[in-house]
Protein backbone atom coordinates (compact mmCIF):
# COMPACT_ATOMS: atom_id res chain seq x y z
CA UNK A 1 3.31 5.27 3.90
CA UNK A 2 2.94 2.16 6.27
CA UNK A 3 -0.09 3.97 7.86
CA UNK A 4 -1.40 4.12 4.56
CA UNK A 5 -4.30 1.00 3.28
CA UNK A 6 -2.66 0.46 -0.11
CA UNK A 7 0.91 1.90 -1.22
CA UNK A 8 3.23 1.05 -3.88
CA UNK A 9 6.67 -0.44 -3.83
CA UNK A 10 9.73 -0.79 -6.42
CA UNK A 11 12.16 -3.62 -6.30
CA UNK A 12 14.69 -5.06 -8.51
CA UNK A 13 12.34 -3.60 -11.36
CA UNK A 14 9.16 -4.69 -9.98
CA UNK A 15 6.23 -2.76 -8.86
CA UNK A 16 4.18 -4.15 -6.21
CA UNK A 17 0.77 -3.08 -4.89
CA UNK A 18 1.09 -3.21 -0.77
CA UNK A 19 -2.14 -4.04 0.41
CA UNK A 20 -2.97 -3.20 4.66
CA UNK A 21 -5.76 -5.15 5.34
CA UNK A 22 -6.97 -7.84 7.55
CA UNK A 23 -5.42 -11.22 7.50
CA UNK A 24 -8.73 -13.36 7.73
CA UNK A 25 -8.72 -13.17 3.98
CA UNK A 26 -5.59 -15.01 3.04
CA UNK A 27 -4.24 -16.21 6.70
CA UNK A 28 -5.94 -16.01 9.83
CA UNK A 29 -3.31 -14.82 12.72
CA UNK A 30 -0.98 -14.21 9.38
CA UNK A 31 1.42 -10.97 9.96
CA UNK A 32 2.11 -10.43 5.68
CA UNK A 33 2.11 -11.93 2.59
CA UNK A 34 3.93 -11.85 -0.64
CA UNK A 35 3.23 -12.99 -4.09
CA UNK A 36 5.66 -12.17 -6.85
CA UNK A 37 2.73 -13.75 -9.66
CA UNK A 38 0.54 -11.11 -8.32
CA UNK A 39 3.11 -8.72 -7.68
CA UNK A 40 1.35 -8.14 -4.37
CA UNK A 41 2.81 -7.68 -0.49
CA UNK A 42 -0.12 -8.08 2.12
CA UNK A 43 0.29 -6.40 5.81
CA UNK A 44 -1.76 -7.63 8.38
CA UNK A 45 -3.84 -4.18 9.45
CA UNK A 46 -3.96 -4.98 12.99
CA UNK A 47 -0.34 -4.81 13.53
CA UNK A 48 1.51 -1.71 15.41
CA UNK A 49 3.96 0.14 13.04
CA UNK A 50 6.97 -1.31 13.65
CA UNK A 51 5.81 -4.55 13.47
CA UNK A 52 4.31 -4.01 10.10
CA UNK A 53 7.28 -2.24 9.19
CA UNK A 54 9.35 -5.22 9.96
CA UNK A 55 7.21 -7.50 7.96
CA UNK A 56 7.25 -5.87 5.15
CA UNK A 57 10.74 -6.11 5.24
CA UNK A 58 10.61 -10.02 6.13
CA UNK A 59 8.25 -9.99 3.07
CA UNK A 60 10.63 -7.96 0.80
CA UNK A 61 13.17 -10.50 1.63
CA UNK A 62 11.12 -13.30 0.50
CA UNK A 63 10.43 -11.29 -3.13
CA UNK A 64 14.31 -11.20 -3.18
CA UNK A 65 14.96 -14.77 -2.36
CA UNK A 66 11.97 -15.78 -5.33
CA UNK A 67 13.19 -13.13 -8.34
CA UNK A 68 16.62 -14.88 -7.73
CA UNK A 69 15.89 -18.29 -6.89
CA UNK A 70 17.79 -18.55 -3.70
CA UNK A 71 15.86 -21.04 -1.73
CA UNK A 72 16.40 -19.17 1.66
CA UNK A 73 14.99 -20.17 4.93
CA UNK A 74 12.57 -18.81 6.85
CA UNK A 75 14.82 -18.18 9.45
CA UNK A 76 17.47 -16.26 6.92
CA UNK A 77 14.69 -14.30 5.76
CA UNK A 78 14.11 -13.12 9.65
CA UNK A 79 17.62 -12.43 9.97
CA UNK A 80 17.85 -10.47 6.58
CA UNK A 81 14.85 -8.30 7.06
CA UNK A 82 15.90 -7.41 10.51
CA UNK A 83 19.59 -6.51 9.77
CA UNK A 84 18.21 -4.39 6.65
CA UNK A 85 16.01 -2.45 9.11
CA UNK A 86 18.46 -1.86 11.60
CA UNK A 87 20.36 -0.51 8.73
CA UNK A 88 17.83 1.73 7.84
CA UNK A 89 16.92 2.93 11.37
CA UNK A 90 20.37 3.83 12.41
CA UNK A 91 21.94 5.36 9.17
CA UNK A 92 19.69 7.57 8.06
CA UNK A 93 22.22 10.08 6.62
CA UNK A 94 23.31 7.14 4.77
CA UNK A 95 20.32 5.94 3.58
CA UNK A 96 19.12 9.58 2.28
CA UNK A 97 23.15 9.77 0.26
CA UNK A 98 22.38 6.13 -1.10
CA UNK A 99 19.13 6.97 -2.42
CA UNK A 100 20.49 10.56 -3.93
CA UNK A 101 23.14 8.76 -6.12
């Protein structure tokens, strides 16, 4: 999916359009993008997968922050999208239980 040019995501009963492209549109040197008016999350194209899977994360976390107005930080956004992927990468079992329930 992250290898794909355009994918779709659901969150918190939102569907956004993800959109791999190149950044010189919207942010040169940019790694991603989100807009929850557009309901769009851009990845910078250029990026190797695990930094463009940790951006979309970042990016994710930023959607979650906006839909309930909790004014984080830049920095907790880091920290959140990181710990979430870490979660991810090392409990896949759990992951694949959580999403069967």
């Amino acid at each position: 999916m992250l290898g794909e040019s355009e994918f779709n995501i659901r969150l918190l009963e939102h569907n956004f359009r993800v959109l791999v492209e190149s950044p010189t549109q919207w942010s040169e040197g940019g790694m991603g993008r989100a807009s929850l008016m557009d309901q769009t999350i851009r990845l910078n194209d250029r990026m190797p997968s695990d930094a463009r899977a940790s951006t979309l994360l970042h990016e994710l976390m930023h959607l979650v922050s906006e839909i309930f107005s909790l004014g984080l930080t830049e920095t907790q956004v880091d920290a959140l999208g990181l710990s979430v992927l870490s979660l991810i990468r090392n409990n896949t079992e759990l992951i694949r239980d959580l999403a069967e329930q």
